[in-house]
C-alpha atoms as a PDB file:
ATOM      1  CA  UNK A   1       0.000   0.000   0.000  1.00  0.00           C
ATOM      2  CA  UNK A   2       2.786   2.982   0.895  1.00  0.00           C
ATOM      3  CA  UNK A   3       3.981   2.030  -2.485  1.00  0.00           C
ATOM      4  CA  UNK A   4       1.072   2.939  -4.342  1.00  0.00           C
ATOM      5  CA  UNK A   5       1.037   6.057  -1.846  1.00  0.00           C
ATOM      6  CA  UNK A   6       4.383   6.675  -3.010  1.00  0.00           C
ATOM      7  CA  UNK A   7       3.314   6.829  -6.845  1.00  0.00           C
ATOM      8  CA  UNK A   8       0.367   8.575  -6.008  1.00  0.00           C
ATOM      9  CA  UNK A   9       2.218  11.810  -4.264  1.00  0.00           C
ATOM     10  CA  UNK A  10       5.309  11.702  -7.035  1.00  0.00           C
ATOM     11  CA  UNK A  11       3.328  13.135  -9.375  1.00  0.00           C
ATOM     12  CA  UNK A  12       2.459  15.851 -11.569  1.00  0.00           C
ATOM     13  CA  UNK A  13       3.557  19.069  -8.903  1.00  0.00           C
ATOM     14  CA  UNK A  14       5.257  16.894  -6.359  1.00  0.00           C
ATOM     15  CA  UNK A  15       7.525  15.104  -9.213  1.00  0.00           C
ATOM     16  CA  UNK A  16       8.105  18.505 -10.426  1.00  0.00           C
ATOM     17  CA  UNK A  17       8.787  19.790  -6.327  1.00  0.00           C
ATOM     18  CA  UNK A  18      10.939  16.676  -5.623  1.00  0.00           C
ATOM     19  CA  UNK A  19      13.115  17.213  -9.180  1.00  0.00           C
ATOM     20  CA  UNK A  20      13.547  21.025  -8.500  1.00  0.00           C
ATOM     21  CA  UNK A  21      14.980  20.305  -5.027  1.00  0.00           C
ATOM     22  CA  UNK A  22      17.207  17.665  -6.360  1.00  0.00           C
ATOM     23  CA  UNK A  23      18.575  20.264  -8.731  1.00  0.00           C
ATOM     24  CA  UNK A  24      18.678  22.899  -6.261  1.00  0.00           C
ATOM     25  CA  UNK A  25      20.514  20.258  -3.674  1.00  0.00           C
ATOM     26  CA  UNK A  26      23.662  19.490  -6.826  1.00  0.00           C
ATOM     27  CA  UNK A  27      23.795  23.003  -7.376  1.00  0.00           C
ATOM     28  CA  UNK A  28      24.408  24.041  -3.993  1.00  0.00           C
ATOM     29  CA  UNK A  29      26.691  21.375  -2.930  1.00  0.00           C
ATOM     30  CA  UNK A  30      28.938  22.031  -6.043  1.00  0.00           C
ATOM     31  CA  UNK A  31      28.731  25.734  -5.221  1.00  0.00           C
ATOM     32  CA  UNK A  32      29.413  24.728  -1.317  1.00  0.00           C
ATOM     33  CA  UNK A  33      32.566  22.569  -2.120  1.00  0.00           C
ATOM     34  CA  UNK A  34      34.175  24.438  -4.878  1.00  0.00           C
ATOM     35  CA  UNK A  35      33.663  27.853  -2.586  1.00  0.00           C
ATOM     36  CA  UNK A  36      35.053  25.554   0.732  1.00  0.00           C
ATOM     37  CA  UNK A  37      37.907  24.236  -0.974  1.00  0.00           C
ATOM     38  CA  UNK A  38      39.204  27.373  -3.142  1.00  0.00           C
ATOM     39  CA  UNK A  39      38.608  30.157  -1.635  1.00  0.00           C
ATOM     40  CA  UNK A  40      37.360  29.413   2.315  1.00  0.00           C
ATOM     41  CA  UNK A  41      39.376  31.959   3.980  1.00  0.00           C
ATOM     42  CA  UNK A  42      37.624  34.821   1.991  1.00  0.00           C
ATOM     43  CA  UNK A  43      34.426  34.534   3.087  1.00  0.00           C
ATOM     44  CA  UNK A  44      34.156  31.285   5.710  1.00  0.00           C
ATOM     45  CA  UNK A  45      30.154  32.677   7.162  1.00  0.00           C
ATOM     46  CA  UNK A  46      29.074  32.667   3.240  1.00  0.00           C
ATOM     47  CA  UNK A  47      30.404  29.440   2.461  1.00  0.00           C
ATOM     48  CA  UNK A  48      29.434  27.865   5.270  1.00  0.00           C
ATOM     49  CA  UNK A  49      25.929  28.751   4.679  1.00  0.00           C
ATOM     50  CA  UNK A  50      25.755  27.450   1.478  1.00  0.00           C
ATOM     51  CA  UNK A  51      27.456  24.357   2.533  1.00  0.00           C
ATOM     52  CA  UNK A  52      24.342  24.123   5.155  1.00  0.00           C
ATOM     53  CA  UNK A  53      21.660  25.405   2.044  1.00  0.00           C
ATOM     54  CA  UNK A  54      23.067  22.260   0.547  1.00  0.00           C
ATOM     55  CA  UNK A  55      22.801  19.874   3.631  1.00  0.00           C
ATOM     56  CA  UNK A  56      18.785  21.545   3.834  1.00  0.00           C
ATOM     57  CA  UNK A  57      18.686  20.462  -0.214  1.00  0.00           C
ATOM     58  CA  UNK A  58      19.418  17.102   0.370  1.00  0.00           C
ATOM     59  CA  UNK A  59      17.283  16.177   3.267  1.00  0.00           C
ATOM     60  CA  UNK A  60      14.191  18.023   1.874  1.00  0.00           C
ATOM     61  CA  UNK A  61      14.580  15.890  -1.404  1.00  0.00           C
ATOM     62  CA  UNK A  62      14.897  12.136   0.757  1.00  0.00           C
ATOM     63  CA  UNK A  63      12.014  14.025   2.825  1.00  0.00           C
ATOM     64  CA  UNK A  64       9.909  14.575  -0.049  1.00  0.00           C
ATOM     65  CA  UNK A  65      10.436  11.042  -1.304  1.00  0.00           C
ATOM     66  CA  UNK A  66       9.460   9.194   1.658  1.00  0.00           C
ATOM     67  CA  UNK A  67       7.654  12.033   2.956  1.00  0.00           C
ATOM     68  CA  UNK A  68       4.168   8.891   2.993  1.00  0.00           C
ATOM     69  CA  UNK A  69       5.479   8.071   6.538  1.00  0.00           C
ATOM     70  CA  UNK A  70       4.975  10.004   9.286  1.00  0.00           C
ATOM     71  CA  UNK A  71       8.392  10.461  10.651  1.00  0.00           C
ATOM     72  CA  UNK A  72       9.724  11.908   7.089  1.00  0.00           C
ATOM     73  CA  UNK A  73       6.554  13.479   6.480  1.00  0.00           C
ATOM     74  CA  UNK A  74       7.493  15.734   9.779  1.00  0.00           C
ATOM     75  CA  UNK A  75      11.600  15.914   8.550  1.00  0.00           C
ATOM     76  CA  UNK A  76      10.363  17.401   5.554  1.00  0.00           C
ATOM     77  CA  UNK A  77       7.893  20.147   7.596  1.00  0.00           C
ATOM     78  CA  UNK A  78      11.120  20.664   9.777  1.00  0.00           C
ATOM     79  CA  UNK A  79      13.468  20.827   6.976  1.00  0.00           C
ATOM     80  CA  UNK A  80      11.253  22.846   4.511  1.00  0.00           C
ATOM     81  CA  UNK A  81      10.805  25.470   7.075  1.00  0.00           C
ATOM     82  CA  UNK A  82      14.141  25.664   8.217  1.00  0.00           C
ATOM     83  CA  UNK A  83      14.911  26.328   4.308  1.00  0.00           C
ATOM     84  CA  UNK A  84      12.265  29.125   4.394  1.00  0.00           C
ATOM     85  CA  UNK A  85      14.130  30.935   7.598  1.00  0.00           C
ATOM     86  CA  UNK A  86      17.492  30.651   6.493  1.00  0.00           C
ATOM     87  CA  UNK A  87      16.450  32.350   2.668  1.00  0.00           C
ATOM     88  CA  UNK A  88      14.504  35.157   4.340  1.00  0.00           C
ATOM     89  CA  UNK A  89      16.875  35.838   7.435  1.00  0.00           C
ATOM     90  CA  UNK A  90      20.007  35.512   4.924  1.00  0.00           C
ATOM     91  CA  UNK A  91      18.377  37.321   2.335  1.00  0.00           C
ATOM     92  CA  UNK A  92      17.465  40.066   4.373  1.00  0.00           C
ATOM     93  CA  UNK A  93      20.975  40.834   6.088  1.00  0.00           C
ATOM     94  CA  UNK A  94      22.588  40.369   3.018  1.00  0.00           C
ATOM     95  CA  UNK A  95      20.750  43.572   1.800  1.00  0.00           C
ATOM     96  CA  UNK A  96      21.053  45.078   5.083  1.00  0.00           C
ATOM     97  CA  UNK A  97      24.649  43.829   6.309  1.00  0.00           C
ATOM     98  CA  UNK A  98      26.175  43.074   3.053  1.00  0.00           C
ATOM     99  CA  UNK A  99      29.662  43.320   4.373  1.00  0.00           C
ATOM    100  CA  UNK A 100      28.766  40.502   6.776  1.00  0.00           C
ATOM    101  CA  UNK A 101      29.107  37.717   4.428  1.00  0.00           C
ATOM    102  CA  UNK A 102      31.647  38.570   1.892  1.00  0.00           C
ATOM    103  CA  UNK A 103      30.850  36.811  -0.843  1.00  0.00           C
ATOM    104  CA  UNK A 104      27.095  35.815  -1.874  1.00  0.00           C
ATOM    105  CA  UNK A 105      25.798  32.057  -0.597  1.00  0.00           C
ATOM    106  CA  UNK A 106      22.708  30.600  -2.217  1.00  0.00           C
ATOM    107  CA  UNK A 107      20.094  32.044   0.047  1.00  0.00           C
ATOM    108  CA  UNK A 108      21.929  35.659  -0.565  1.00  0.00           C
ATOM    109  CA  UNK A 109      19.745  38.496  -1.195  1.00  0.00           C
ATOM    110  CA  UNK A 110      16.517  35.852  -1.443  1.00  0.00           C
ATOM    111  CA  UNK A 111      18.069  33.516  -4.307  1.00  0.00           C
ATOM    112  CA  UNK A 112      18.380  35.908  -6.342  1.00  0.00           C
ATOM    113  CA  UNK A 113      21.727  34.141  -7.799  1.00  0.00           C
ATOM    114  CA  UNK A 114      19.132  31.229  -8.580  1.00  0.00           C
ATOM    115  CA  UNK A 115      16.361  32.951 -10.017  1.00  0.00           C
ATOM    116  CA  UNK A 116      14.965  33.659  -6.992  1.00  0.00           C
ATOM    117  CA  UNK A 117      14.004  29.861  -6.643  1.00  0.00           C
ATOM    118  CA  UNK A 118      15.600  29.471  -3.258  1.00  0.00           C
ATOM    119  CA  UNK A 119      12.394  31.927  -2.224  1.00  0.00           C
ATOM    120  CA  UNK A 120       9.867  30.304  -3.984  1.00  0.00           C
ATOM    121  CA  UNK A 121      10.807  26.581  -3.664  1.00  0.00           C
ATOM    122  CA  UNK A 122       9.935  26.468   0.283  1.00  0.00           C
ATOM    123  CA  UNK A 123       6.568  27.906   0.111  1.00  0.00           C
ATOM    124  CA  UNK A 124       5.725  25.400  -2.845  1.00  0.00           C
ATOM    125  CA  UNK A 125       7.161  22.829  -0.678  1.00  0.00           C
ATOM    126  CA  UNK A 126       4.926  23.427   2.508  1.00  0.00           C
ATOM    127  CA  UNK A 127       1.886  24.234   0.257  1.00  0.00           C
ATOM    128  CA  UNK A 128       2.641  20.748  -0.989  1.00  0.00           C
ATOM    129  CA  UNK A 129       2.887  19.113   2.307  1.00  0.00           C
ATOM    130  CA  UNK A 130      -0.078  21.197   3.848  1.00  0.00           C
ATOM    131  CA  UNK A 131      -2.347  19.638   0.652  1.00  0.00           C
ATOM    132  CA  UNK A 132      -0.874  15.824   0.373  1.00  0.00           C
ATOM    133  CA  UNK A 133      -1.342  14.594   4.084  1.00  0.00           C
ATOM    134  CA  UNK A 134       0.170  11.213   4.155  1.00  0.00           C
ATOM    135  CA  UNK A 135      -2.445   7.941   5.013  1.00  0.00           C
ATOM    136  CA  UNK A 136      -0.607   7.408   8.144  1.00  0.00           C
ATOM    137  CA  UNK A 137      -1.419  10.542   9.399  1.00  0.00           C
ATOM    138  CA  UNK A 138      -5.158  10.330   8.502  1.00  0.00           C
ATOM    139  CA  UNK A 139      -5.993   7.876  10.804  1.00  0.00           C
END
């Protein structure tokens, strides 16, 4: 049965959701380790952040997936709104404090690196979870 849930919640929008954090979870690990490795000492807070951005990627994604059980279902709240803090607490003090990061991390200035995704994807992502309830957490 969870694997018929499974098919049921991977598609159309949540494919789409799931596929768009996948990307967004490469991209910011690349970013993360190129930016950790090269040039660290330049801007460590900025780095760092998008080292975490990446971490928040890649659990959202495996949340997403398996997001039919109750225990993911509530990693993927936790992470999703985690993701939503961090973009609009680092994207605000990058336009207020700009000289407080150095350099510009994924959730700089709201995404705006990424199209402004990074802003978007979160509410998408808890509109999806407020509207696909898992079984398990029906009864």
């Amino acid at each position: 049965m969870s694997h018929t849930i499974t098919r049921a919640r991977m598609t159309g929008i949540g494919r789409v959701l799931v596929i768009v954090y996948a990307v967004m979870a490469l991209a910011a690990t690349g970013r993360s380790l190129v930016q950790i490795i090269r040039r660290f000492d330049e801007a460590p807070l900025a780095y760092a952040l998008s080292a975490l951005a990446a971490v928040v990627y890649i659990l959202a994604t495996l949340a997403l997936i398996l997001a039919h059980r109750r225990g993911w279902y509530t990693v993927a709240w936790a992470a999703i709104c985690f993701e939503l803090a961090g973009v609009l607490i680092v994207g605000a003090l990058s336009l207020l404090v700009p000289d407080l990061f150095g350099h510009d991390s994924v959730w700089s200035y709201f995404g705006m690196g990424y199209v402004f995704i990074p802003l978007a994807l979160p509410v998408l992502g808890l509109w999806w979870l407020r509207t696909h309830h898992p079984q398990e957490n029906l009864a």
